[in-house]
Protein backbone atom coordinates (compact mmCIF):
# COMPACT_ATOMS: atom_id res chain seq x y z
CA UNK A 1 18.49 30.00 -16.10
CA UNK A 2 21.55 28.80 -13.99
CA UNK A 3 25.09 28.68 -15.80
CA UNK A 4 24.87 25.10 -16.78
CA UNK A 5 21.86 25.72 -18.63
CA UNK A 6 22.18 24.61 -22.41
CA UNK A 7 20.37 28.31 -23.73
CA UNK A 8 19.39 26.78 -27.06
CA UNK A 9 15.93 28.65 -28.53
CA UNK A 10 13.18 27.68 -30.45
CA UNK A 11 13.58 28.87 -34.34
CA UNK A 12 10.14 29.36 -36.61
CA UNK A 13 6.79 27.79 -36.33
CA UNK A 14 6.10 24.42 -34.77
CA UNK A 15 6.74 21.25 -36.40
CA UNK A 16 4.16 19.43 -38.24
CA UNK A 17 2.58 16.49 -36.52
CA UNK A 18 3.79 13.93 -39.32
CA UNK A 19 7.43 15.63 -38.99
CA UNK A 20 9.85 12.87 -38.16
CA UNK A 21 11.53 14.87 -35.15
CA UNK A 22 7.96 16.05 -33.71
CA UNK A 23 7.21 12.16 -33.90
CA UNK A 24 10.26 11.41 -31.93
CA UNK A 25 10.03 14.12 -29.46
CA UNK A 26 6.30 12.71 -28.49
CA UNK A 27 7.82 9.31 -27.92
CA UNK A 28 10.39 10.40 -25.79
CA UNK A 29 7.81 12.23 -23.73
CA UNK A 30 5.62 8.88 -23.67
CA UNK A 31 8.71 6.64 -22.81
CA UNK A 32 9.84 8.97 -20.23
CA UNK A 33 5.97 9.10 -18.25
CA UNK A 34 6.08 5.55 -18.12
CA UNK A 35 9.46 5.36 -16.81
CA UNK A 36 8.27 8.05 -14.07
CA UNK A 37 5.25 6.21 -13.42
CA UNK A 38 7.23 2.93 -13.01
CA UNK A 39 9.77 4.89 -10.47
CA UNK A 40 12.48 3.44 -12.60
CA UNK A 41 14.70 6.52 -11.49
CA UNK A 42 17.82 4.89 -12.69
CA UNK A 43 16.70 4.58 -15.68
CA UNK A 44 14.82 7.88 -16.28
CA UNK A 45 18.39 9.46 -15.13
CA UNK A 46 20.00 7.73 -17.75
CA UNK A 47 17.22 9.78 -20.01
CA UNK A 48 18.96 12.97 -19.04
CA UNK A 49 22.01 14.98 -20.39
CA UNK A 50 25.25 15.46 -17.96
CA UNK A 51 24.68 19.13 -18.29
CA UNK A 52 20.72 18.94 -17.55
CA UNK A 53 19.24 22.05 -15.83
CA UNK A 54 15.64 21.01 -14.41
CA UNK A 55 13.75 24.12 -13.32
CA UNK A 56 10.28 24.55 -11.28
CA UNK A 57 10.08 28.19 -10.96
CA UNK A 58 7.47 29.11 -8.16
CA UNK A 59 4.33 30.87 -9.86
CA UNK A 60 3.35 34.00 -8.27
CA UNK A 61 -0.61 35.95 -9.00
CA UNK A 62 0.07 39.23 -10.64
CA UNK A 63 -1.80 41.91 -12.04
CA UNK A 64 -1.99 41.86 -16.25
CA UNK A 65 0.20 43.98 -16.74
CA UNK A 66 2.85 42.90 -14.40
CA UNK A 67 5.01 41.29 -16.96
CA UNK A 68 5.83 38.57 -15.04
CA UNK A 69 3.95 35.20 -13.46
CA UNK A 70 6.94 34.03 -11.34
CA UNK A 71 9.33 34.91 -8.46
CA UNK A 72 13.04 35.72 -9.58
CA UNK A 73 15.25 33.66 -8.04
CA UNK A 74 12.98 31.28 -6.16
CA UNK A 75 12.30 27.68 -7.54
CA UNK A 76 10.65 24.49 -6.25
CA UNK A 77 14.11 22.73 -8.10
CA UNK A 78 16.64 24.17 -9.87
CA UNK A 79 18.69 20.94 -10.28
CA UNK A 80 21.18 19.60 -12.30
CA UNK A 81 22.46 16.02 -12.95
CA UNK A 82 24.43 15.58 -9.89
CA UNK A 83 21.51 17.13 -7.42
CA UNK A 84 18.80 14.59 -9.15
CA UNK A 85 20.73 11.72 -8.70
CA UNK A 86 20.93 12.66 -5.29
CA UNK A 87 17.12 12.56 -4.95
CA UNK A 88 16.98 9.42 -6.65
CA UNK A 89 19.51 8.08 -4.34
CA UNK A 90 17.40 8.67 -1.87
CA UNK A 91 14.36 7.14 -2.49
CA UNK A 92 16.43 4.02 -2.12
CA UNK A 93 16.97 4.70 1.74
CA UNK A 94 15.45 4.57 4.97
CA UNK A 95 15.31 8.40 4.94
CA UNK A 96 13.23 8.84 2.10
CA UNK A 97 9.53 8.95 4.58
CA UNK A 98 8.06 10.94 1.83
CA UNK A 99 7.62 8.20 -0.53
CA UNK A 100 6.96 5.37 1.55
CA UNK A 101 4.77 3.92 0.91
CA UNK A 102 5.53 4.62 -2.67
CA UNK A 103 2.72 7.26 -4.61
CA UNK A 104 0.83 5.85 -7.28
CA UNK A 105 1.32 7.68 -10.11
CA UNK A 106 0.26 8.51 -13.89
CA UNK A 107 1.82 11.28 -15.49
CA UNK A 108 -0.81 12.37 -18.86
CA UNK A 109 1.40 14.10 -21.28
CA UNK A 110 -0.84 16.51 -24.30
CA UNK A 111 -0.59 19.43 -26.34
CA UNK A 112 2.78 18.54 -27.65
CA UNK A 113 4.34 21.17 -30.17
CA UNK A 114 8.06 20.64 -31.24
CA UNK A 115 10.15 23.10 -32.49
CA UNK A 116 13.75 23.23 -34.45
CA UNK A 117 16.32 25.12 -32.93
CA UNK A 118 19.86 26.77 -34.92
CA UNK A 119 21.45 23.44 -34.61
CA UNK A 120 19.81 20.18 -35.68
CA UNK A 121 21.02 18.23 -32.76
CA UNK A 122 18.25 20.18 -30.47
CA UNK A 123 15.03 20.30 -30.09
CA UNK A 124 12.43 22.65 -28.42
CA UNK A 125 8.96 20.53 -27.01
CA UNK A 126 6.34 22.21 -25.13
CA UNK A 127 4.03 20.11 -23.30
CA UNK A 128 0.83 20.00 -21.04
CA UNK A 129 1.05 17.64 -18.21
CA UNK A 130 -1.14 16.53 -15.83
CA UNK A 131 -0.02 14.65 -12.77
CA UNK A 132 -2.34 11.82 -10.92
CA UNK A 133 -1.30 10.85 -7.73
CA UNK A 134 -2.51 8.61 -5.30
CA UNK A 135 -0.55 7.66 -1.65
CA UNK A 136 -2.27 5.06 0.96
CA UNK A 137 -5.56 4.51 1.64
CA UNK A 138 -6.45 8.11 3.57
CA UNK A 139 -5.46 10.71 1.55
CA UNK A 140 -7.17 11.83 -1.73
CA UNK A 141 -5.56 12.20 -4.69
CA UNK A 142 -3.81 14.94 -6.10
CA UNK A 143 -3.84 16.88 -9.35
CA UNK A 144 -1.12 18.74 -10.15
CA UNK A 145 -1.40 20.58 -13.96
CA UNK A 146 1.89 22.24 -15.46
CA UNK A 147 3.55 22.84 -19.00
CA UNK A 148 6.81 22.53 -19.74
CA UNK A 149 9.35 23.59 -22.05
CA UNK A 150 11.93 20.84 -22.92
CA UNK A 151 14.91 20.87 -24.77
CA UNK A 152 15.75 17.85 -26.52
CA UNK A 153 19.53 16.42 -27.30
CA UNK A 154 20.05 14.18 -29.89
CA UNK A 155 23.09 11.83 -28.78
CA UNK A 156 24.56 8.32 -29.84
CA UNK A 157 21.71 6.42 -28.49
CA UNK A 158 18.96 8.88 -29.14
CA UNK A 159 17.35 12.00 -27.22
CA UNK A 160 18.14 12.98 -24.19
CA UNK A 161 16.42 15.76 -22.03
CA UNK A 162 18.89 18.75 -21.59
CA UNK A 163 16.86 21.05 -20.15
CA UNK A 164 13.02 21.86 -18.59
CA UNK A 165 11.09 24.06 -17.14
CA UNK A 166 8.13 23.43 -15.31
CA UNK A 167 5.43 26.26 -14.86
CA UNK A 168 2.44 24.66 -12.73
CA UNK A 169 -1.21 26.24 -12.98
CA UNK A 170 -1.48 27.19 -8.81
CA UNK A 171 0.48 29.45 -7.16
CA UNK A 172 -0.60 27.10 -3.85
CA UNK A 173 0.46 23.69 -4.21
CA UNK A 174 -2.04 21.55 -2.78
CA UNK A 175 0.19 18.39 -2.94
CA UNK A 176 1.68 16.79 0.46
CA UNK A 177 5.28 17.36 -1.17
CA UNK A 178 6.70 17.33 -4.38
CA UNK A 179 8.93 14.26 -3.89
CA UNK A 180 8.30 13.46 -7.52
CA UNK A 181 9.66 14.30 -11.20
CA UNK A 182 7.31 16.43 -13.48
């Protein structure tokens, strides 16, 4: 994890499903795929702490043993506030090819399991995702399947995404780019 990372961990055994927090934390997931699948940028920024580390390690195919499934030091992002505002600044230029026209996309958000951390302003979520996305007429669609593990803020006006990482299923990705937000 980069400096800025908030390095909060996970503490015992997942929530239960009727656990307030877990209820919360699979809300905010919800709210936030629609926002995504809206391309409301703005307001999925607004969704994310100043001190927000988003991380896409790239997945490497190793033998069992290995004891690891990624490359150290490479990522497909390693951003922070100020770099994804940047992207979402662009997508409201002329520059910004690989997105018009826009994708169609739905983001499909399962296997959510929520965890408490040492301080009860944090929370841990893990998540499946699955990524639908559709651009023009030509193309196919694309699948993209990941999990992620989130960390959760709890702020004046609710959660806020402090940190995630991304680890997709391929170490290919068959997508045209990945000029979207997992």
């Amino acid at each position: 994890m980069g400096g800025h990372a908030p390095r909060q961990q996970r503490v015992g055994k997942p929530l239960p499903f009727n656990d307030e927090r877990h209820l919360q934390a699979h809300q905010f997931l919800v709210d936030e795929a629609y926002l995504l699948d809206a391309q409301q940028y703005d307001e999925w920024l607004d969704l994310v702490t100043d001190d927000i580390h988003y991380h896409m390690p790239v997945r490497v195919t190793t033998a069992r043993g290995a004891g690891f499934d990624t490359s150290p030091g490479m990522a497909h992002f390693d951003d922070n506030k100020y770099s994804l505002s940047r992207r979402v600044a662009r997508f409201l230029t002329e520059h910004a090819w690989t997105e018009d026209p826009p994708s169609r996309l739905r983001h499909y958000i399962t296997n959510v399991r929520t965890f408490a951390t040492d301080d009860d302003a944090h929370l841990i979520v893990e998540s499946a995702e699955l990524l639908y996305r559709s651009r023009g007429d030509v193309n196919e669609a694309a699948l993209l399947s990941c999990g992620r593990e989130d960390l959760l803020r709890r702020g004046g006006t609710g959660w806020k995404l402090a940190r995630r990482t991304i680890l997709i299923d391929e170490s290919v990705i068959r997508m045209q780019n990945l000029a979207v937000f997992l």
